[in-house]
N, C-alpha and C. Protein backbone atom coordinates (compact mmCIF):
# COMPACT_ATOMS: atom_id res chain seq x y z
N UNK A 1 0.85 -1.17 0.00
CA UNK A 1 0.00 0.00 0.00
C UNK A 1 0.89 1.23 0.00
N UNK A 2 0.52 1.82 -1.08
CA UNK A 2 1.58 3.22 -0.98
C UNK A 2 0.73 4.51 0.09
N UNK A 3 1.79 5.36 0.31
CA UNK A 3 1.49 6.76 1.18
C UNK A 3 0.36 7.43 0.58
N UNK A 4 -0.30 7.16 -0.10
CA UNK A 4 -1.67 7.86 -0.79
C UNK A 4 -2.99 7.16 -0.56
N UNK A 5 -2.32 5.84 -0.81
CA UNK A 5 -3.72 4.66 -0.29
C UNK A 5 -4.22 4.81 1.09
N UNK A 6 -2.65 4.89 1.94
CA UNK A 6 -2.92 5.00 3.11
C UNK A 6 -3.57 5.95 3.80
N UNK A 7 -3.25 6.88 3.24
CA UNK A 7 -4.07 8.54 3.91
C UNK A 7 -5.62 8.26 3.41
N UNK A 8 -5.90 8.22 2.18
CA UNK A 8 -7.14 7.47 1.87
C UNK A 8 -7.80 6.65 2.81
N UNK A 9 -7.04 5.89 2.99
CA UNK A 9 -7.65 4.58 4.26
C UNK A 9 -7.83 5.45 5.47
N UNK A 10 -7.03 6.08 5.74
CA UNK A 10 -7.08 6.97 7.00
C UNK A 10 -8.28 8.05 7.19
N UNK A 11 -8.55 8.42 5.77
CA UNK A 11 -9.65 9.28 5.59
C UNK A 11 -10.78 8.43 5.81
N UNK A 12 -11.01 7.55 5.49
CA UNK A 12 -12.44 6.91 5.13
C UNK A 12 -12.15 6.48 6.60
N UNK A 13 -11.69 5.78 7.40
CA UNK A 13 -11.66 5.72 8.81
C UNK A 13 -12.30 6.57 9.68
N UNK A 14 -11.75 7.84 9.65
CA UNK A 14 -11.87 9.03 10.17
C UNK A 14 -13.40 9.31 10.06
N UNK A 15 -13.76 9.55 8.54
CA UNK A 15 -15.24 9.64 9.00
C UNK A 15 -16.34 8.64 8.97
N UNK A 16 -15.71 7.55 8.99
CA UNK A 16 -16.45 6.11 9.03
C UNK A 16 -16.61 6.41 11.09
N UNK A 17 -15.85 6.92 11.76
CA UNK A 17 -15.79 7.18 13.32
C UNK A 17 -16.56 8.50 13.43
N UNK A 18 -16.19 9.20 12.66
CA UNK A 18 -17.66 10.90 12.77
C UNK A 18 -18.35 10.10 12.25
N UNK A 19 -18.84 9.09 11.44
CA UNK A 19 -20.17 9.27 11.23
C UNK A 19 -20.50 10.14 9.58
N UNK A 20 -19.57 10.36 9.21
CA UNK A 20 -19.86 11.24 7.91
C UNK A 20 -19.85 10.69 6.00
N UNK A 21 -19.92 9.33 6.38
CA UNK A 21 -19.77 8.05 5.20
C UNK A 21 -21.60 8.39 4.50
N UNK A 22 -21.64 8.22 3.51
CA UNK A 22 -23.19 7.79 2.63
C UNK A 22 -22.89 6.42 2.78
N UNK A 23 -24.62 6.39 2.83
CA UNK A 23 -24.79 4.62 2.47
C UNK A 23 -23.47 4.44 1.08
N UNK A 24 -23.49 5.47 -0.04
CA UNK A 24 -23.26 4.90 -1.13
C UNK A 24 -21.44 4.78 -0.82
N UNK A 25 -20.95 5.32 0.45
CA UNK A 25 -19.44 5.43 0.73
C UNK A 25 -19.87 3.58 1.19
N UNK A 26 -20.43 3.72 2.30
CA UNK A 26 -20.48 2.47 2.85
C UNK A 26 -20.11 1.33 2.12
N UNK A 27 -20.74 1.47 0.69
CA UNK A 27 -21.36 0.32 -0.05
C UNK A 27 -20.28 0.37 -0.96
N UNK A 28 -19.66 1.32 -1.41
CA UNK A 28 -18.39 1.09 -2.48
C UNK A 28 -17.29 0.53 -1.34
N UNK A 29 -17.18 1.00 -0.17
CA UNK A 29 -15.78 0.40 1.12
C UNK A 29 -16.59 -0.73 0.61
N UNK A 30 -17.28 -1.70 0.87
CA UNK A 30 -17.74 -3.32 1.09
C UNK A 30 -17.59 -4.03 -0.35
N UNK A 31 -17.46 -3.17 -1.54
CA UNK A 31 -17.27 -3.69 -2.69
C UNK A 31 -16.13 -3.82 -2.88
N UNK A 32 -14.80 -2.87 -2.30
CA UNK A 32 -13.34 -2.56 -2.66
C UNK A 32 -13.16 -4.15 -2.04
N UNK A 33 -13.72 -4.02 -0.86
CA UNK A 33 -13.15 -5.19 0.55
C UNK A 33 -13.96 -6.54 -0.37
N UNK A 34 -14.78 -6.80 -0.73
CA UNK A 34 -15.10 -8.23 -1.23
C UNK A 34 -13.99 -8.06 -2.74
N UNK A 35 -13.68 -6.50 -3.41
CA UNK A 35 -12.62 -7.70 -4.50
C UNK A 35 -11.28 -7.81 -3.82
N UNK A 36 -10.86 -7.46 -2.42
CA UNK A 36 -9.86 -7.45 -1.99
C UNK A 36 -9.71 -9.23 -1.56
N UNK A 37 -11.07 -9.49 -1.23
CA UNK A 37 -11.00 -10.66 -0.50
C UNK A 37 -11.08 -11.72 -1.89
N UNK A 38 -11.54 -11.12 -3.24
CA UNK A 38 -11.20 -12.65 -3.73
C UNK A 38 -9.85 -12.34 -4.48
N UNK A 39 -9.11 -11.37 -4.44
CA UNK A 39 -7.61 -11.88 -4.81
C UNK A 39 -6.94 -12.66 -3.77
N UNK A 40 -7.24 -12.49 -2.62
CA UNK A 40 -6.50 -12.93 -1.18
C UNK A 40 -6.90 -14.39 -1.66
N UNK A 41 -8.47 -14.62 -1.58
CA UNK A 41 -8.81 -16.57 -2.01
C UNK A 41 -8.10 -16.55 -3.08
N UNK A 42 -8.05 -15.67 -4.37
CA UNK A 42 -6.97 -16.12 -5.40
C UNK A 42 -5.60 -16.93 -5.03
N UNK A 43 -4.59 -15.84 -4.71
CA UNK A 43 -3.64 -16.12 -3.65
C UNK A 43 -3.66 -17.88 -3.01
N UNK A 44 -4.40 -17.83 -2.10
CA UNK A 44 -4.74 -18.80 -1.42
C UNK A 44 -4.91 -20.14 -2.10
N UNK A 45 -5.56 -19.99 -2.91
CA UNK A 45 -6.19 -21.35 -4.37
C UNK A 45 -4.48 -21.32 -4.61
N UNK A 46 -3.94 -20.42 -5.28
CA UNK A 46 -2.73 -20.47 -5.95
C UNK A 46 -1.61 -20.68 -5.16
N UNK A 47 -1.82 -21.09 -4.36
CA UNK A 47 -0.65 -21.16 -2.86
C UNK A 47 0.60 -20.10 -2.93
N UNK A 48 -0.19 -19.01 -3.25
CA UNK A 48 0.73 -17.75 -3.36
C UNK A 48 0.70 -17.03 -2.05
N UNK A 49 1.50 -16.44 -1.66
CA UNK A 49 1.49 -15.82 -0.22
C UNK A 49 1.33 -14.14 -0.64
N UNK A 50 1.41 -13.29 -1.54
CA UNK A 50 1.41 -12.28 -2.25
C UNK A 50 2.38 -11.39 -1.58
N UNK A 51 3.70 -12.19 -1.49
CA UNK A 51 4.90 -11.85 -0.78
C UNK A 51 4.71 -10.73 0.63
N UNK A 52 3.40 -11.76 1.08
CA UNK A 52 3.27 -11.03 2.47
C UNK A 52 2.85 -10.10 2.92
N UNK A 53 2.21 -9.23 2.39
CA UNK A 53 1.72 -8.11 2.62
C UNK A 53 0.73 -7.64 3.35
N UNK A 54 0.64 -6.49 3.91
CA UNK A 54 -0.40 -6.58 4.99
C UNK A 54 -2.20 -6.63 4.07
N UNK A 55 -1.81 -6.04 2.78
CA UNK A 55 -3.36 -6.37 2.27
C UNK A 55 -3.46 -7.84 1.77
N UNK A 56 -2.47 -8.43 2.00
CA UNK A 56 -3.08 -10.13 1.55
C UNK A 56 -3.26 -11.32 2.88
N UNK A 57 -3.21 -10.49 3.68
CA UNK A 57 -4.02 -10.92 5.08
C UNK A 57 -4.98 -10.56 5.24
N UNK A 58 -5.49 -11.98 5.52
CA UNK A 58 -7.19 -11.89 6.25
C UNK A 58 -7.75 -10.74 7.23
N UNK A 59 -6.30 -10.87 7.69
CA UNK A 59 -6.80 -10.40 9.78
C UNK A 59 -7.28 -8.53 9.36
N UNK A 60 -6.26 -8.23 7.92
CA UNK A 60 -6.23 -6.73 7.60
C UNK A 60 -7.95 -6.78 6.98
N UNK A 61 -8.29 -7.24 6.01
CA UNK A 61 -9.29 -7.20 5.65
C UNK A 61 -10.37 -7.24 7.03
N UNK A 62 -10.88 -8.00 8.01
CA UNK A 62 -11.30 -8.32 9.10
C UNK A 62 -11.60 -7.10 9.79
N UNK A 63 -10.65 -6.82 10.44
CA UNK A 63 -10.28 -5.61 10.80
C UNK A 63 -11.10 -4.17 9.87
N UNK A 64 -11.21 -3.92 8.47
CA UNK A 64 -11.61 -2.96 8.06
C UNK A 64 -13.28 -3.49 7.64
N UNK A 65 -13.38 -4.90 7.66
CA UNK A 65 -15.04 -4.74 7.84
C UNK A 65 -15.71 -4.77 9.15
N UNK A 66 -14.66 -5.04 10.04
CA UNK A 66 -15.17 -4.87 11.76
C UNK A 66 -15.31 -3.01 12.16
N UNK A 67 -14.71 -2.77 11.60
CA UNK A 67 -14.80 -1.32 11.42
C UNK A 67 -15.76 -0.44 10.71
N UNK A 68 -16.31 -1.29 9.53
CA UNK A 68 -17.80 -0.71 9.26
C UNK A 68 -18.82 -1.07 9.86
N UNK A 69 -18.85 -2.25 10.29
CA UNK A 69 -19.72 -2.91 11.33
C UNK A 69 -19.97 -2.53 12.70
N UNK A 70 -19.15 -1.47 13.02
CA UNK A 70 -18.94 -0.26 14.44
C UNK A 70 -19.78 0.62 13.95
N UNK A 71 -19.60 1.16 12.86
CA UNK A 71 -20.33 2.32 12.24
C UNK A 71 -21.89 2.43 12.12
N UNK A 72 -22.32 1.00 12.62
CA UNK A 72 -23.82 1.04 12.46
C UNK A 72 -24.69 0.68 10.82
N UNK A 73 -23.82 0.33 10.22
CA UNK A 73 -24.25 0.12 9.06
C UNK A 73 -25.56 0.01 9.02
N UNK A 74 -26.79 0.26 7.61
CA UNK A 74 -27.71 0.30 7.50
C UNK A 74 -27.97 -1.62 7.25
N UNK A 75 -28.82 -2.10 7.14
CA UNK A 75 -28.95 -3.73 7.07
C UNK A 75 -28.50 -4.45 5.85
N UNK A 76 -29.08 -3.47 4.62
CA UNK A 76 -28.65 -4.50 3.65
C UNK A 76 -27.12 -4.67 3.84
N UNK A 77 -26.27 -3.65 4.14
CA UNK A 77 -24.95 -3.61 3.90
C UNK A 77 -24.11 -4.18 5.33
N UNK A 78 -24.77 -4.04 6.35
CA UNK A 78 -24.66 -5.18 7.73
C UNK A 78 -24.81 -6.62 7.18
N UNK A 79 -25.31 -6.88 6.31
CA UNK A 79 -25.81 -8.60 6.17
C UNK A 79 -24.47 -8.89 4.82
N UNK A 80 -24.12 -7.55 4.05
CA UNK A 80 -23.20 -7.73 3.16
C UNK A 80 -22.03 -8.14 3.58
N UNK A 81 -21.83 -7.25 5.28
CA UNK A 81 -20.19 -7.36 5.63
C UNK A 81 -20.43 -8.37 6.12
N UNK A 82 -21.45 -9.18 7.27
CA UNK A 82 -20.89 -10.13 7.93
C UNK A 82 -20.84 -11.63 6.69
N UNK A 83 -21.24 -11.27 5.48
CA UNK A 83 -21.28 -12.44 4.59
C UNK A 83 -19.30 -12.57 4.35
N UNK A 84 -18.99 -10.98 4.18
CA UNK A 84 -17.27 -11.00 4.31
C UNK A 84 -16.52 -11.92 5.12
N UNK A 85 -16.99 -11.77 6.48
CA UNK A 85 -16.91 -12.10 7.56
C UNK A 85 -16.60 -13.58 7.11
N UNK A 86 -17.91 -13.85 7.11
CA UNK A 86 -17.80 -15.21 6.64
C UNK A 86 -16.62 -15.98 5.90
N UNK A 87 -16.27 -15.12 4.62
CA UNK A 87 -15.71 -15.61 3.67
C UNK A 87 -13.90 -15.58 4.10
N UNK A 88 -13.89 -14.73 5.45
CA UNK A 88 -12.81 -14.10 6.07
C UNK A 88 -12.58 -15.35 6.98
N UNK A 89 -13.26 -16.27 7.35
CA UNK A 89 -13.24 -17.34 8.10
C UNK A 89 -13.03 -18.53 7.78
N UNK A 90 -13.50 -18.87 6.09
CA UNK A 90 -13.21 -19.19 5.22
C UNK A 90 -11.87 -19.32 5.02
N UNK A 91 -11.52 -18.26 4.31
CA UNK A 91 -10.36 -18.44 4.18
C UNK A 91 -9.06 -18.63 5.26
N UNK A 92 -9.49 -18.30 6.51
CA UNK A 92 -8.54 -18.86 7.73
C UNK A 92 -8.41 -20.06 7.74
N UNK A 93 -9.64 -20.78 7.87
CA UNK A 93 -9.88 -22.14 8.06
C UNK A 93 -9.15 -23.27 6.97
N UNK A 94 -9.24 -22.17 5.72
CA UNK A 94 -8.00 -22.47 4.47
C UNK A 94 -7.04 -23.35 4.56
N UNK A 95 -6.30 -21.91 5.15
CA UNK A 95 -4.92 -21.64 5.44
C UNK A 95 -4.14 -22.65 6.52
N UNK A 96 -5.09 -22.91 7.45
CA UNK A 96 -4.98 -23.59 8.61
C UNK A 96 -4.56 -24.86 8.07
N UNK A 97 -5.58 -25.04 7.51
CA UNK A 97 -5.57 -26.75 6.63
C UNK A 97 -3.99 -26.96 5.73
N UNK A 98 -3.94 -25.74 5.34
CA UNK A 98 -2.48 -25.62 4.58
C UNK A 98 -1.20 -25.75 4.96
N UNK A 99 -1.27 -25.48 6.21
CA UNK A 99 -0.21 -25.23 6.64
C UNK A 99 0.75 -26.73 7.36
């Protein structure tokens, strides 16, 4: 993640904690994070480690939908993240097996 992504991330944090996100912010964060999560299962299928990085960990992804899930999300998009969730458990349970 370069110094631009990150301030980005830092931004959408920031007012994901004020409170200042649209449903439609909400809903594009949960779309970035589900294609984040199927390169990670990519990865994973491909027994690629994506030379380690903190976005090709689960726990990072986890972490930023536990964080919309603080925010109070509206339902459809509450039932979207914990399906992440899911798929975030998934893929632990993977890995586990892999190892």
């Amino acid at each position: 993640m370069n110094g631009a992504d990150r301030s980005s991330t830092q931004d959408q944090r920031d007012r994901m904690s004020k409170g200042h996100m649209s449903y439609d912010d909400y809903a594009q964060e949960l779309a970035h994070i589900r294609a984040m999560i199927l390169q990670v299962e990519r990865l994973i299928h491909d027994h690629d480690s994506g030379q380690g990085t903190p976005v090709t960990s689960s726990d990072y992804w986890r972490a930023r939908v536990n964080a919309l899930l603080e925010a109070d999300l509206p339902r459809p998009l509450e039932l979207q993240a914990r399906a992440l969730l899911a798929r975030l458990d998934a893929l632990r349970a993977a890995s586990r097996t892999r190892a």
